[in-house]
PDB file of N, CA and C in Angstrom:
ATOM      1  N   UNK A   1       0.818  -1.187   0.000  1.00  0.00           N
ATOM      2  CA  UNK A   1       0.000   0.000   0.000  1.00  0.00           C
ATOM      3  C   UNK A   1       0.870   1.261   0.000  1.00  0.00           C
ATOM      4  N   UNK A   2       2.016   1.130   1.079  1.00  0.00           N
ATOM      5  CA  UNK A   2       2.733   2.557   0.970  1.00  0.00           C
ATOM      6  C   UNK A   2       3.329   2.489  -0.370  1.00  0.00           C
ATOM      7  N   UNK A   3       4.044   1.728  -1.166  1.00  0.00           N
ATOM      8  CA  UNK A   3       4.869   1.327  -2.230  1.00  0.00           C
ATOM      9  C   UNK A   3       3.828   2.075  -3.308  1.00  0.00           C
ATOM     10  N   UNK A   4       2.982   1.590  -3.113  1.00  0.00           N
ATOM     11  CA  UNK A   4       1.567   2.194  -4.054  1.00  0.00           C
ATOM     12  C   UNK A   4       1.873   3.668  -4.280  1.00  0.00           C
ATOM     13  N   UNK A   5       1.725   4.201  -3.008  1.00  0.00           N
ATOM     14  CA  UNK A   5       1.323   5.543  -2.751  1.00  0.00           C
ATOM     15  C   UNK A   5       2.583   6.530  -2.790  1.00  0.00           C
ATOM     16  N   UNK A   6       3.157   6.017  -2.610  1.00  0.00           N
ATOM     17  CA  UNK A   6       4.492   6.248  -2.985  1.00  0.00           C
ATOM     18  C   UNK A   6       5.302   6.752  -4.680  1.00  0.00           C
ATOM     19  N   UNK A   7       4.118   5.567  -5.497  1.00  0.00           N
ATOM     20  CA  UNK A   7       4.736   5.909  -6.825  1.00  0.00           C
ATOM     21  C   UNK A   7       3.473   6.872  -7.399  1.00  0.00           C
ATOM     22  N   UNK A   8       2.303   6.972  -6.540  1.00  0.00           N
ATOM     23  CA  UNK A   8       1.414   8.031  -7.275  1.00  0.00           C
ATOM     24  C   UNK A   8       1.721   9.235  -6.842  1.00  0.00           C
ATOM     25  N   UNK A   9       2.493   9.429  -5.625  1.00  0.00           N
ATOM     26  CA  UNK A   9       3.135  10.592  -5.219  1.00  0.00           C
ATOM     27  C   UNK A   9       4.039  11.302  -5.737  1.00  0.00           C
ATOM     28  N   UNK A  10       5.479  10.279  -6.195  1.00  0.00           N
ATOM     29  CA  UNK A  10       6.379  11.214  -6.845  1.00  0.00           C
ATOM     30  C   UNK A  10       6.462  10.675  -8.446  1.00  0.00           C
ATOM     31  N   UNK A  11       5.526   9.907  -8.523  1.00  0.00           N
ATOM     32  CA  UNK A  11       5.487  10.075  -9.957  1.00  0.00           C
ATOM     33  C   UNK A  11       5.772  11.112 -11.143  1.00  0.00           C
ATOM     34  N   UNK A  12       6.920  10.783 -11.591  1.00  0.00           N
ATOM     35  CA  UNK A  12       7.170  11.952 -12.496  1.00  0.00           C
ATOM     36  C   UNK A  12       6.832  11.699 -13.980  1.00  0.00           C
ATOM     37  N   UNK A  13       6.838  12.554 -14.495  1.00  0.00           N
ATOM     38  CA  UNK A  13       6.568  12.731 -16.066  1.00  0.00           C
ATOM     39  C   UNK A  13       7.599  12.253 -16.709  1.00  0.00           C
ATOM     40  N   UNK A  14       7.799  11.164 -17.320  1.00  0.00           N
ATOM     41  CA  UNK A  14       9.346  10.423 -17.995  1.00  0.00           C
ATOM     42  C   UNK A  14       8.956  10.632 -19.763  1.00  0.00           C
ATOM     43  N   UNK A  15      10.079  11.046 -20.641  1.00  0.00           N
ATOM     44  CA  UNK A  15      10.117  10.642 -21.842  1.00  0.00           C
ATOM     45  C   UNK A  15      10.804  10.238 -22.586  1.00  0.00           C
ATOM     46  N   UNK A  16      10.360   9.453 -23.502  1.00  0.00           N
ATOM     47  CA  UNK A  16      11.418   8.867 -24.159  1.00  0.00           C
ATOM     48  C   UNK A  16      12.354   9.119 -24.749  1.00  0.00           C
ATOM     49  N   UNK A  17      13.757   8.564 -24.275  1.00  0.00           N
ATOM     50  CA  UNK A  17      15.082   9.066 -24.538  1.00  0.00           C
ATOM     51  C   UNK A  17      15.108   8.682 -26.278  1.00  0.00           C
ATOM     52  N   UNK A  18      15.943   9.714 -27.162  1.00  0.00           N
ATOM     53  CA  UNK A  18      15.782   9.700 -28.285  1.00  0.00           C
ATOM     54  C   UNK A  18      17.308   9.916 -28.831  1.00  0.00           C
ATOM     55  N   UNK A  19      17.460   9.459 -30.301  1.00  0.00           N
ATOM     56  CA  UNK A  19      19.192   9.394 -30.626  1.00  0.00           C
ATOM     57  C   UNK A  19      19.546  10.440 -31.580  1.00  0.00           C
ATOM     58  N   UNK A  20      20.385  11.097 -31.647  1.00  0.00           N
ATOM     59  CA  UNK A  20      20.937  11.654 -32.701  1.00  0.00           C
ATOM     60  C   UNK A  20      22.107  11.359 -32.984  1.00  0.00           C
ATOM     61  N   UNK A  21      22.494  11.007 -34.550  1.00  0.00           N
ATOM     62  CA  UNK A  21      23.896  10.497 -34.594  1.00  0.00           C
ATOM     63  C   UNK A  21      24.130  11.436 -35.851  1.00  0.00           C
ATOM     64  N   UNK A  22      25.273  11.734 -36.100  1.00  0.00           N
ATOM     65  CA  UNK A  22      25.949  12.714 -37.278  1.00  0.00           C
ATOM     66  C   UNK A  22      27.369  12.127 -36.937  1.00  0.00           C
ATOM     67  N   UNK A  23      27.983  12.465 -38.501  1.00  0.00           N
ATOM     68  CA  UNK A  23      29.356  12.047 -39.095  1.00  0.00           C
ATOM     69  C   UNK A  23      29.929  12.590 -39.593  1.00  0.00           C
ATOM     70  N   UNK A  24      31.075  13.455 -38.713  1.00  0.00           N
ATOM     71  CA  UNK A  24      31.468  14.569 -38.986  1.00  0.00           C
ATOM     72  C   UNK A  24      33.130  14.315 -40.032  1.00  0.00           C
ATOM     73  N   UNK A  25      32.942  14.637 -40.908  1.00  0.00           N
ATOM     74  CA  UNK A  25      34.027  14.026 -41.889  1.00  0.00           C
ATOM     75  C   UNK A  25      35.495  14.991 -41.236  1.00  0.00           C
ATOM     76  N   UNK A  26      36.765  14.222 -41.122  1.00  0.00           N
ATOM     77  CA  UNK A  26      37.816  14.412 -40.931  1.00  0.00           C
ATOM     78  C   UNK A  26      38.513  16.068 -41.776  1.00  0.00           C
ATOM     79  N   UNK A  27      38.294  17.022 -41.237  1.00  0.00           N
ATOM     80  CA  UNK A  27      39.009  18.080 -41.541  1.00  0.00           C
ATOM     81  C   UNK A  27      40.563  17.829 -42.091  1.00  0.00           C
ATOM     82  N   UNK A  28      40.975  18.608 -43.269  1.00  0.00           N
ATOM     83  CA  UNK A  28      42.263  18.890 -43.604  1.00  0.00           C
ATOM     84  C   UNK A  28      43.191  19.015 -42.504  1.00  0.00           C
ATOM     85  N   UNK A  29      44.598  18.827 -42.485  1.00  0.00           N
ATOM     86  CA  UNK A  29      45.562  19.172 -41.531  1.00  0.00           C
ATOM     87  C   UNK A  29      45.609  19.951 -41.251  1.00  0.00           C
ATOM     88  N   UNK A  30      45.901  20.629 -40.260  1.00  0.00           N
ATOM     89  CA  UNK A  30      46.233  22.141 -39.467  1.00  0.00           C
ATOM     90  C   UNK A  30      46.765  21.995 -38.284  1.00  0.00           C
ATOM     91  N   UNK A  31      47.080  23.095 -38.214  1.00  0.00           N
ATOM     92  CA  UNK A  31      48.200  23.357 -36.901  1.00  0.00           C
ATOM     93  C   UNK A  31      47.386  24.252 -36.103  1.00  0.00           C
ATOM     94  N   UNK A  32      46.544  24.398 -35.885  1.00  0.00           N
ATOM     95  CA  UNK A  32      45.750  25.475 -34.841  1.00  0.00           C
ATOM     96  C   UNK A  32      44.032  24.951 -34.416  1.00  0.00           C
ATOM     97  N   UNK A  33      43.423  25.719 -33.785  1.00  0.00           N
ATOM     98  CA  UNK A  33      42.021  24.682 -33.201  1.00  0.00           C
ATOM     99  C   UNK A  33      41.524  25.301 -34.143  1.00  0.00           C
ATOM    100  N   UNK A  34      40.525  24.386 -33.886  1.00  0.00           N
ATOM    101  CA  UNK A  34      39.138  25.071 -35.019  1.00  0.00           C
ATOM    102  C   UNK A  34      37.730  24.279 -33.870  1.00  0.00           C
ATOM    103  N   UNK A  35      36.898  24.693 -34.583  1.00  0.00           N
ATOM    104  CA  UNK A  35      35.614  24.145 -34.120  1.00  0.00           C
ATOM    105  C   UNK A  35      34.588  23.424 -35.212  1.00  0.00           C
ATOM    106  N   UNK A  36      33.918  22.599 -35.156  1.00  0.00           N
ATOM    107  CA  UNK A  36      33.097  22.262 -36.154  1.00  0.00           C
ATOM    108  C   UNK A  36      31.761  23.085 -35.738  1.00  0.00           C
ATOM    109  N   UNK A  37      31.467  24.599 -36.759  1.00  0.00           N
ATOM    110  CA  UNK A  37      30.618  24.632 -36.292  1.00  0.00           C
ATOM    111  C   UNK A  37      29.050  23.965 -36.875  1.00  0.00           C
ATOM    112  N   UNK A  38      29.130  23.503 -37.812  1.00  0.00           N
ATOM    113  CA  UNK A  38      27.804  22.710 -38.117  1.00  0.00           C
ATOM    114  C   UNK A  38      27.124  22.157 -36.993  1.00  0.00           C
ATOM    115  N   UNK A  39      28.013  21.259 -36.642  1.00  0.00           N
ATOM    116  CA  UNK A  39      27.459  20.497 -35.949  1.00  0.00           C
ATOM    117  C   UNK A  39      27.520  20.876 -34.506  1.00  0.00           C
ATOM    118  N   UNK A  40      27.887  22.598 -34.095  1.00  0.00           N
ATOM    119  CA  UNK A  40      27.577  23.129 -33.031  1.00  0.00           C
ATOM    120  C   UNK A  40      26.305  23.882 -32.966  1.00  0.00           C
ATOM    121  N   UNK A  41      26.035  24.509 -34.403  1.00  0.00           N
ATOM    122  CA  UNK A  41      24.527  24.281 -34.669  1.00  0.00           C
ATOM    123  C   UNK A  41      23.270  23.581 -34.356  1.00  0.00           C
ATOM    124  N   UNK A  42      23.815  22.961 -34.807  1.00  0.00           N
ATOM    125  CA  UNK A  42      22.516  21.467 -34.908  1.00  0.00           C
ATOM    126  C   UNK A  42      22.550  21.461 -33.271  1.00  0.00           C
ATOM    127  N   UNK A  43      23.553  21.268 -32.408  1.00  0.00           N
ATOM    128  CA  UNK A  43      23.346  20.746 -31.446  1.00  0.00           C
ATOM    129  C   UNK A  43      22.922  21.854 -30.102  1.00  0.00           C
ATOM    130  N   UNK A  44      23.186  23.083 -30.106  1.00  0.00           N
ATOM    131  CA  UNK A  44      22.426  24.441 -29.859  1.00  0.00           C
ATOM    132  C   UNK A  44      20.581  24.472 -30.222  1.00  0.00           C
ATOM    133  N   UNK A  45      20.273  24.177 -31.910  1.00  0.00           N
ATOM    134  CA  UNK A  45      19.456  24.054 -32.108  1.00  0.00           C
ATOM    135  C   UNK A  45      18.956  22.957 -31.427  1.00  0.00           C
ATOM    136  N   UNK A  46      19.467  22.028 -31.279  1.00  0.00           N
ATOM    137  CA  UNK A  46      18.475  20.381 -30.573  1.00  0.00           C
ATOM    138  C   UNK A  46      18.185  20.803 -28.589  1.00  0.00           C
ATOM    139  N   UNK A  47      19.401  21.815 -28.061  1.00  0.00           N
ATOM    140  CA  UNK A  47      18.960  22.082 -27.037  1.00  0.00           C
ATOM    141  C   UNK A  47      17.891  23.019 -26.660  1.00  0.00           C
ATOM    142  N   UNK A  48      18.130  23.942 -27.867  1.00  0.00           N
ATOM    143  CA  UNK A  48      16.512  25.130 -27.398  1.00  0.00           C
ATOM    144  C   UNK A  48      15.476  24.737 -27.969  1.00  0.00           C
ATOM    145  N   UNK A  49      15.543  23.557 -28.224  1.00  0.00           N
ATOM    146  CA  UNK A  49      13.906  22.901 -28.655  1.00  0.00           C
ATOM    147  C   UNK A  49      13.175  21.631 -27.545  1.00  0.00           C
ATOM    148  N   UNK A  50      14.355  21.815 -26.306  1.00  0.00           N
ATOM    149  CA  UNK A  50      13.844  21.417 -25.084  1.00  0.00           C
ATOM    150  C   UNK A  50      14.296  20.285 -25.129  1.00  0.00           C
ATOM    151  N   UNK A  51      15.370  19.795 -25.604  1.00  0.00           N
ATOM    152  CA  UNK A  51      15.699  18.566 -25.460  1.00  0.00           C
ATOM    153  C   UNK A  51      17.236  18.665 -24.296  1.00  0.00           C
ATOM    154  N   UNK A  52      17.803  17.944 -23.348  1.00  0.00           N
ATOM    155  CA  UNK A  52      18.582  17.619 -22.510  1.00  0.00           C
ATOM    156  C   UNK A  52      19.509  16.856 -23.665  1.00  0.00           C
ATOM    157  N   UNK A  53      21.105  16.807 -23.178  1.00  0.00           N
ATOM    158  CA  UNK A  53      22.149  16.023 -23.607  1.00  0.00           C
ATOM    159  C   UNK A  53      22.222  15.049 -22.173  1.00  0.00           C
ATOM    160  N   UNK A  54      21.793  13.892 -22.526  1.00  0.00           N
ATOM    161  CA  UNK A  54      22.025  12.619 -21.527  1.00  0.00           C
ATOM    162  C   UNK A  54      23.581  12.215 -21.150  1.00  0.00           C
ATOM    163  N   UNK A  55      23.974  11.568 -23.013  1.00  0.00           N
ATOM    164  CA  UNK A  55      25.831  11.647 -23.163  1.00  0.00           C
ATOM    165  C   UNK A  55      25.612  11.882 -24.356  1.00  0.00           C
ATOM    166  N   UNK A  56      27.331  11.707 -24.821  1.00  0.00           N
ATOM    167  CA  UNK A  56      27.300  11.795 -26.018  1.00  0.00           C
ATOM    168  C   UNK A  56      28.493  10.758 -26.217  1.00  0.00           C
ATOM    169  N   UNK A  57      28.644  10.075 -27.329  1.00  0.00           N
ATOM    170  CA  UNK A  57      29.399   9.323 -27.295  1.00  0.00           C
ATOM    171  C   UNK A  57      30.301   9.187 -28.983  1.00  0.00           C
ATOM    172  N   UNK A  58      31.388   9.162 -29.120  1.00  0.00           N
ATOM    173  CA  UNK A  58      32.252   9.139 -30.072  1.00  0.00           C
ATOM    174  C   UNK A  58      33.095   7.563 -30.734  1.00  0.00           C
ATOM    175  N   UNK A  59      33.103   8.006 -31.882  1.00  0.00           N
ATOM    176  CA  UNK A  59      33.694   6.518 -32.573  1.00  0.00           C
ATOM    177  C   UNK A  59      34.288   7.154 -33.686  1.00  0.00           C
ATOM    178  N   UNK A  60      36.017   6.631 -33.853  1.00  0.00           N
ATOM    179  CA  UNK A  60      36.473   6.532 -35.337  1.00  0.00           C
ATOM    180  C   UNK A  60      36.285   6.184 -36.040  1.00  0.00           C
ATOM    181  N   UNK A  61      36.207   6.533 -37.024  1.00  0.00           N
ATOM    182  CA  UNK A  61      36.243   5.742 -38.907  1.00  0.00           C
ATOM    183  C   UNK A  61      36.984   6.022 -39.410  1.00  0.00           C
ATOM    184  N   UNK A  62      37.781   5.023 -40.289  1.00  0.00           N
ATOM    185  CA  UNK A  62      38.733   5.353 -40.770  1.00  0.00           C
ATOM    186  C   UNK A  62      38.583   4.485 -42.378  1.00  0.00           C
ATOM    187  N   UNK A  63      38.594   4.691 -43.387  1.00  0.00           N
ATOM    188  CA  UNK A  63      38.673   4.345 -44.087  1.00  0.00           C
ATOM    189  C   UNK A  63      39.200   4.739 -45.404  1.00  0.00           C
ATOM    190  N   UNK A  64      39.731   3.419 -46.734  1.00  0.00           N
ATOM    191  CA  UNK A  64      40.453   4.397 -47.653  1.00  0.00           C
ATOM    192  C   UNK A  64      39.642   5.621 -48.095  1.00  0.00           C
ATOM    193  N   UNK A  65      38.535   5.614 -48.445  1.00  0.00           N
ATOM    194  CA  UNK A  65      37.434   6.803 -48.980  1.00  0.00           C
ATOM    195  C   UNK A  65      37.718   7.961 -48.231  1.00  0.00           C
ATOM    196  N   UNK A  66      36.953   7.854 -46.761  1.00  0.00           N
ATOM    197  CA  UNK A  66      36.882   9.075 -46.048  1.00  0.00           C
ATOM    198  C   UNK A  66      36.545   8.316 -44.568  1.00  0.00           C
ATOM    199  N   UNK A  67      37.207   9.274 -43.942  1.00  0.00           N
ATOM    200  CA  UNK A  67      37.691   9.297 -42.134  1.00  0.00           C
ATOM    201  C   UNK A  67      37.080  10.009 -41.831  1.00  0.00           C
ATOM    202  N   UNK A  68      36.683   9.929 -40.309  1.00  0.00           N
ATOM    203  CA  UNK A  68      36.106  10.952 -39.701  1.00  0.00           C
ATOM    204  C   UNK A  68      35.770  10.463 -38.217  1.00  0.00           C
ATOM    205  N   UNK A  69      34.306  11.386 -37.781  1.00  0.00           N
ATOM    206  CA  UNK A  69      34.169  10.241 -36.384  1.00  0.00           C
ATOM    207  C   UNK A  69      32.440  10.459 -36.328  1.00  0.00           C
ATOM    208  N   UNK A  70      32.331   9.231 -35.567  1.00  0.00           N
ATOM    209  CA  UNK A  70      30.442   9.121 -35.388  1.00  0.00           C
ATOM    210  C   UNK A  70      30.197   9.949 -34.170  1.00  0.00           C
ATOM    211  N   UNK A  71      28.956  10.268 -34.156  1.00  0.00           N
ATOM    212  CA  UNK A  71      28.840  11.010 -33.148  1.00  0.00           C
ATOM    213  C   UNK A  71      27.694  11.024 -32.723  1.00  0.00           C
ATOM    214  N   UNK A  72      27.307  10.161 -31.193  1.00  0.00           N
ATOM    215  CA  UNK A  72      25.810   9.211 -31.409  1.00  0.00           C
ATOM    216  C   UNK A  72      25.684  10.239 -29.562  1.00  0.00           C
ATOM    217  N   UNK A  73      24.526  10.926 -30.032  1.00  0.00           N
ATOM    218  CA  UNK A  73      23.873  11.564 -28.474  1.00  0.00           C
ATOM    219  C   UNK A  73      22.183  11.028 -27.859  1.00  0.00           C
ATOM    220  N   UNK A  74      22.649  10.857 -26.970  1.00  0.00           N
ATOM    221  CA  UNK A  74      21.563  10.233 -26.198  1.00  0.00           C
ATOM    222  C   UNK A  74      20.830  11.656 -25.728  1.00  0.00           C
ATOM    223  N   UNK A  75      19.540  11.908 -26.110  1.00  0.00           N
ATOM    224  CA  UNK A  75      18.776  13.120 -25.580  1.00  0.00           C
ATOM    225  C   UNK A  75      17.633  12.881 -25.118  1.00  0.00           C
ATOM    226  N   UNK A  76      17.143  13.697 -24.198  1.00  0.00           N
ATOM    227  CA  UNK A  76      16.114  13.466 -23.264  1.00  0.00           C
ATOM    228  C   UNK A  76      15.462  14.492 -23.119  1.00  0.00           C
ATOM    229  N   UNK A  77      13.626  14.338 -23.931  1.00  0.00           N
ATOM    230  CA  UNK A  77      13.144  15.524 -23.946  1.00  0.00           C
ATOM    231  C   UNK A  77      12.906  16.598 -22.688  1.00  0.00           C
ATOM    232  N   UNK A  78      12.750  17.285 -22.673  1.00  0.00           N
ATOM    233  CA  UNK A  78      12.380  18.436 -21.205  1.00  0.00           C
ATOM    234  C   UNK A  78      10.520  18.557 -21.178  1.00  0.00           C
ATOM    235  N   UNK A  79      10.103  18.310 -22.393  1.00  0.00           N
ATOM    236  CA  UNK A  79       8.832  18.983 -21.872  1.00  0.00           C
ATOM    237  C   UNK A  79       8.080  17.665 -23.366  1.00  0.00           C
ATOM    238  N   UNK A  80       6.550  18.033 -23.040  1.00  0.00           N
ATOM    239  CA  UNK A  80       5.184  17.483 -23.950  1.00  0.00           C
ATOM    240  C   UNK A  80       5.704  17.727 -25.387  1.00  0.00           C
ATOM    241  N   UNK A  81       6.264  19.108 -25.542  1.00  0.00           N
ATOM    242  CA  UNK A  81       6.129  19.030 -27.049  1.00  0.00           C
ATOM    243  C   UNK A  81       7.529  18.585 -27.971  1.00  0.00           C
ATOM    244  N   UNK A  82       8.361  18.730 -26.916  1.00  0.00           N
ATOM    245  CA  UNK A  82       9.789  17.905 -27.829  1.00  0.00           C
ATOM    246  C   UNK A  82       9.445  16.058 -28.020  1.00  0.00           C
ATOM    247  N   UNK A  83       9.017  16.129 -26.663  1.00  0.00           N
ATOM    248  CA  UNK A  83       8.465  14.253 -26.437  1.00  0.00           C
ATOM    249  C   UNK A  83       7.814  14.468 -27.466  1.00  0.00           C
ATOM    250  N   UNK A  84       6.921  14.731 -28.149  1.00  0.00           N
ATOM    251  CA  UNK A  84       6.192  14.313 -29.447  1.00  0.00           C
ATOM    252  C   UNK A  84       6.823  14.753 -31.173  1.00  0.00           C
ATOM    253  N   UNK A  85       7.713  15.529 -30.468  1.00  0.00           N
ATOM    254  CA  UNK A  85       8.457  16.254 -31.743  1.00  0.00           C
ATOM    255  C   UNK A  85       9.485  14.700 -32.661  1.00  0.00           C
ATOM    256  N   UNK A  86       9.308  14.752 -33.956  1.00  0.00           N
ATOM    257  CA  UNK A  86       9.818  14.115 -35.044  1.00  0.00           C
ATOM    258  C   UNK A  86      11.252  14.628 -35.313  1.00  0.00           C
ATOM    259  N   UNK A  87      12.291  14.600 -34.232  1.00  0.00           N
ATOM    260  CA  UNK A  87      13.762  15.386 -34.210  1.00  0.00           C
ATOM    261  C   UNK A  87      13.968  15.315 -35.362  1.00  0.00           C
ATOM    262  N   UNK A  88      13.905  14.268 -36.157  1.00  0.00           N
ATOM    263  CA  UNK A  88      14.518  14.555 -38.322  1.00  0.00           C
ATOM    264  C   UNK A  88      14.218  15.258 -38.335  1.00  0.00           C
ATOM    265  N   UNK A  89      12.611  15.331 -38.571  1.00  0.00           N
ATOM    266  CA  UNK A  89      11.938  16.202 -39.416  1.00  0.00           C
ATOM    267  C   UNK A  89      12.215  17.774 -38.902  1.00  0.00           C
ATOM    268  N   UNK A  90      12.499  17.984 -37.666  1.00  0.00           N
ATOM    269  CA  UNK A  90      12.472  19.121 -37.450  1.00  0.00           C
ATOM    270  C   UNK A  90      13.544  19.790 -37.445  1.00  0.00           C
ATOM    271  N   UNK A  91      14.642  19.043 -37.606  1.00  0.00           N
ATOM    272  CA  UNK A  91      16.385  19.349 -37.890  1.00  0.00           C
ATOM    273  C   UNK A  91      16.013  19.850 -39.424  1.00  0.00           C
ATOM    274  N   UNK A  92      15.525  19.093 -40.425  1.00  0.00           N
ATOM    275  CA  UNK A  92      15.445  18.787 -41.813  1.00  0.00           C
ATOM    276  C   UNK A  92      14.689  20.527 -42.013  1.00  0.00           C
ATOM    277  N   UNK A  93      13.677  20.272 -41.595  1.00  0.00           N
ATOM    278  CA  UNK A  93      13.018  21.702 -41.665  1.00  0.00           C
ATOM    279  C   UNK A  93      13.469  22.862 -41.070  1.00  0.00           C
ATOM    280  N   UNK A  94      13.978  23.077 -40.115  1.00  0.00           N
ATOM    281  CA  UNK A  94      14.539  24.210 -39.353  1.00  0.00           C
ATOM    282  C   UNK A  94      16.229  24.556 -40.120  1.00  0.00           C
ATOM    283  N   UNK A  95      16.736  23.792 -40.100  1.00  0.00           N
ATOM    284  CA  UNK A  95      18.418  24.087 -40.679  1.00  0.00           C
ATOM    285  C   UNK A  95      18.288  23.963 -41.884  1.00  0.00           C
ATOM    286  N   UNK A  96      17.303  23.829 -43.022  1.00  0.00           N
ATOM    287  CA  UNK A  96      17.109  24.063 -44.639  1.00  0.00           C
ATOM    288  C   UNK A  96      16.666  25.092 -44.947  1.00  0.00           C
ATOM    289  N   UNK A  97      16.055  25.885 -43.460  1.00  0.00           N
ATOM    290  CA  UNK A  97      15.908  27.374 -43.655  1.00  0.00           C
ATOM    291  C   UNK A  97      16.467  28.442 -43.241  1.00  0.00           C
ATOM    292  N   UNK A  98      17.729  28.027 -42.674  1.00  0.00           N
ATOM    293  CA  UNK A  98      18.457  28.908 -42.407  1.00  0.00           C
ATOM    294  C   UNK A  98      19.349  29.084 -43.169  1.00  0.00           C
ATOM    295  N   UNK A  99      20.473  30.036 -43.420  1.00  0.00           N
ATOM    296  CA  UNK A  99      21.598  30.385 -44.439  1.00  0.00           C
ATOM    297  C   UNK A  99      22.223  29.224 -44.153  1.00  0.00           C
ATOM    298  N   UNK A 100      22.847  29.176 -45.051  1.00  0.00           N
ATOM    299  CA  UNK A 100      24.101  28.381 -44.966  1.00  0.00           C
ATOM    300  C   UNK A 100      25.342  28.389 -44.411  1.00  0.00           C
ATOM    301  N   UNK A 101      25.762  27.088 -43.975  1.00  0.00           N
ATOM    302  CA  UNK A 101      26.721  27.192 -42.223  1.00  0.00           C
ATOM    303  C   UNK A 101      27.938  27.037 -42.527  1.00  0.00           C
ATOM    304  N   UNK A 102      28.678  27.227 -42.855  1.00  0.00           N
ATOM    305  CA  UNK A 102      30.379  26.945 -43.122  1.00  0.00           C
ATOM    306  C   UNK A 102      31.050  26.198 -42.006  1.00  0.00           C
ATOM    307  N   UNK A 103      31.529  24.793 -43.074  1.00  0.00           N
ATOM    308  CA  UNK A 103      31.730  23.811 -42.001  1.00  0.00           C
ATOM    309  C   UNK A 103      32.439  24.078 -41.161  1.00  0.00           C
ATOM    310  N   UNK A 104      34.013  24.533 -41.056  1.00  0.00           N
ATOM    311  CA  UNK A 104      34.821  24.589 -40.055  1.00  0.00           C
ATOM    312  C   UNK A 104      35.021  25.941 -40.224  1.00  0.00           C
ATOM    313  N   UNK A 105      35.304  26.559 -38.886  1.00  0.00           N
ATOM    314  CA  UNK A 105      35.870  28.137 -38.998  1.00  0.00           C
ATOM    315  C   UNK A 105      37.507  28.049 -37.993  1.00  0.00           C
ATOM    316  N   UNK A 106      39.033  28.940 -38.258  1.00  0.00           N
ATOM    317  CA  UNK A 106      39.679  28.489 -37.340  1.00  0.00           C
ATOM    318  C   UNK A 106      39.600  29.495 -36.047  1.00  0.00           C
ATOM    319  N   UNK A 107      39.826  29.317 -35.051  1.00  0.00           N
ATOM    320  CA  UNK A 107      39.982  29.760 -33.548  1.00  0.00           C
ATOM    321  C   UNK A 107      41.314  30.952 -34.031  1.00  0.00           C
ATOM    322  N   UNK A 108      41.325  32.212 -33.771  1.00  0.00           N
ATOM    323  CA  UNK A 108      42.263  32.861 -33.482  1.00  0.00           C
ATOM    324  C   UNK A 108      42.761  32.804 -32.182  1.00  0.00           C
ATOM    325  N   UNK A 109      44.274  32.982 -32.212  1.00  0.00           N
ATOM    326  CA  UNK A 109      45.112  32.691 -30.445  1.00  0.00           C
ATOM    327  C   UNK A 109      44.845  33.705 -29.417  1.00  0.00           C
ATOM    328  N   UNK A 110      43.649  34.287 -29.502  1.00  0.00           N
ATOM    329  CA  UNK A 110      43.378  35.502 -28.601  1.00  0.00           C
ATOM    330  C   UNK A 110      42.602  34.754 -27.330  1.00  0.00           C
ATOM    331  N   UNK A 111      42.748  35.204 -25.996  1.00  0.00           N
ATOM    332  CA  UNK A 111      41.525  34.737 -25.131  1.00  0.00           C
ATOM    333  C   UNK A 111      40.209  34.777 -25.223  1.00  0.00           C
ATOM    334  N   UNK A 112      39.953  35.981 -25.901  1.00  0.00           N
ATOM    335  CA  UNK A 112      38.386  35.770 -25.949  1.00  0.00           C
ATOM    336  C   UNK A 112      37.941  34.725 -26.928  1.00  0.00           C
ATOM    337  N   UNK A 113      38.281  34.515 -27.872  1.00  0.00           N
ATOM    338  CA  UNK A 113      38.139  33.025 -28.702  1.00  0.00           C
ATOM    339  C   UNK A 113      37.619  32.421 -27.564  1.00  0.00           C
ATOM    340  N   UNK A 114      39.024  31.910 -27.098  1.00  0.00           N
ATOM    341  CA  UNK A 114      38.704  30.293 -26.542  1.00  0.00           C
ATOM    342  C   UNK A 114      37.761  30.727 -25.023  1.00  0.00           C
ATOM    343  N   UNK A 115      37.667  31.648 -24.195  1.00  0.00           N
ATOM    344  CA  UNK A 115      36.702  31.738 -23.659  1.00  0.00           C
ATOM    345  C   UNK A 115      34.971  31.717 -24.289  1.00  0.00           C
ATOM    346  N   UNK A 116      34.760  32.017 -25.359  1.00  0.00           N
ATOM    347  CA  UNK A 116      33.609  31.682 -25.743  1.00  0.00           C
ATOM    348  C   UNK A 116      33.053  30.264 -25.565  1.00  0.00           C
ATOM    349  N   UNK A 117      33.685  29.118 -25.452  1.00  0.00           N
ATOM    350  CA  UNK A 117      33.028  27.715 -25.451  1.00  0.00           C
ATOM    351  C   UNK A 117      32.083  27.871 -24.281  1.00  0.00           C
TER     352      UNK A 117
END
């Protein structure tokens, strides 16, 4: 009975954890940082649409064609309407209407750069 009352008490609102994976192809050589910002985009955009970063998790590829690395995030909606939201579709639609993102930009050696992260 308490066990009962217990889970109608703090029963919380749970939703289903959802994946995003992108494959960010291996940048040219360089000698200085850079950032990928595409895919700092996308992932800015996936947080103000109420979604949480659970983890995120990384994998090499390497192959003769093309190298790079996987990049598989576990996200966890915040609210009713991301839980029902179609994350493709709404990546697909939202970032096809915005300008166009230039894949890598490089970091100048100044502090305020690298304080921005």
């Amino acid at each position: 009975m308490f066990q009962l009352l217990n889970q109608i008490i703090k029963k919380e609102k749970s939703f289903n954890i959802q994946t995003f994976t992108c494959f960010i192809p291996s940048p040219p050589e360089r000698s200085s940082l850079y950032r990928e910002k595409h895919f700092d985009h996308i992932l800015c955009t996936i947080l103000k649409s109420g979604f949480e970063v659970v983890s995120i998790h990384t994998t090499e590829c390497s192959s003769p064609k093309q190298s790079g690395i996987w990049v598989l995030a576990l996200l966890r909606p915040l609210n009713e309407n991301a839980n029902s939201m179609d994350l493709n579709k709404f990546l697909d639609n939202h970032l096809n209407r915005e300008s166009n993102i230039e894949g890598i930009y490089y970091l100048n050696d100044n502090k305020d750069d690298l304080e921005s992260f």
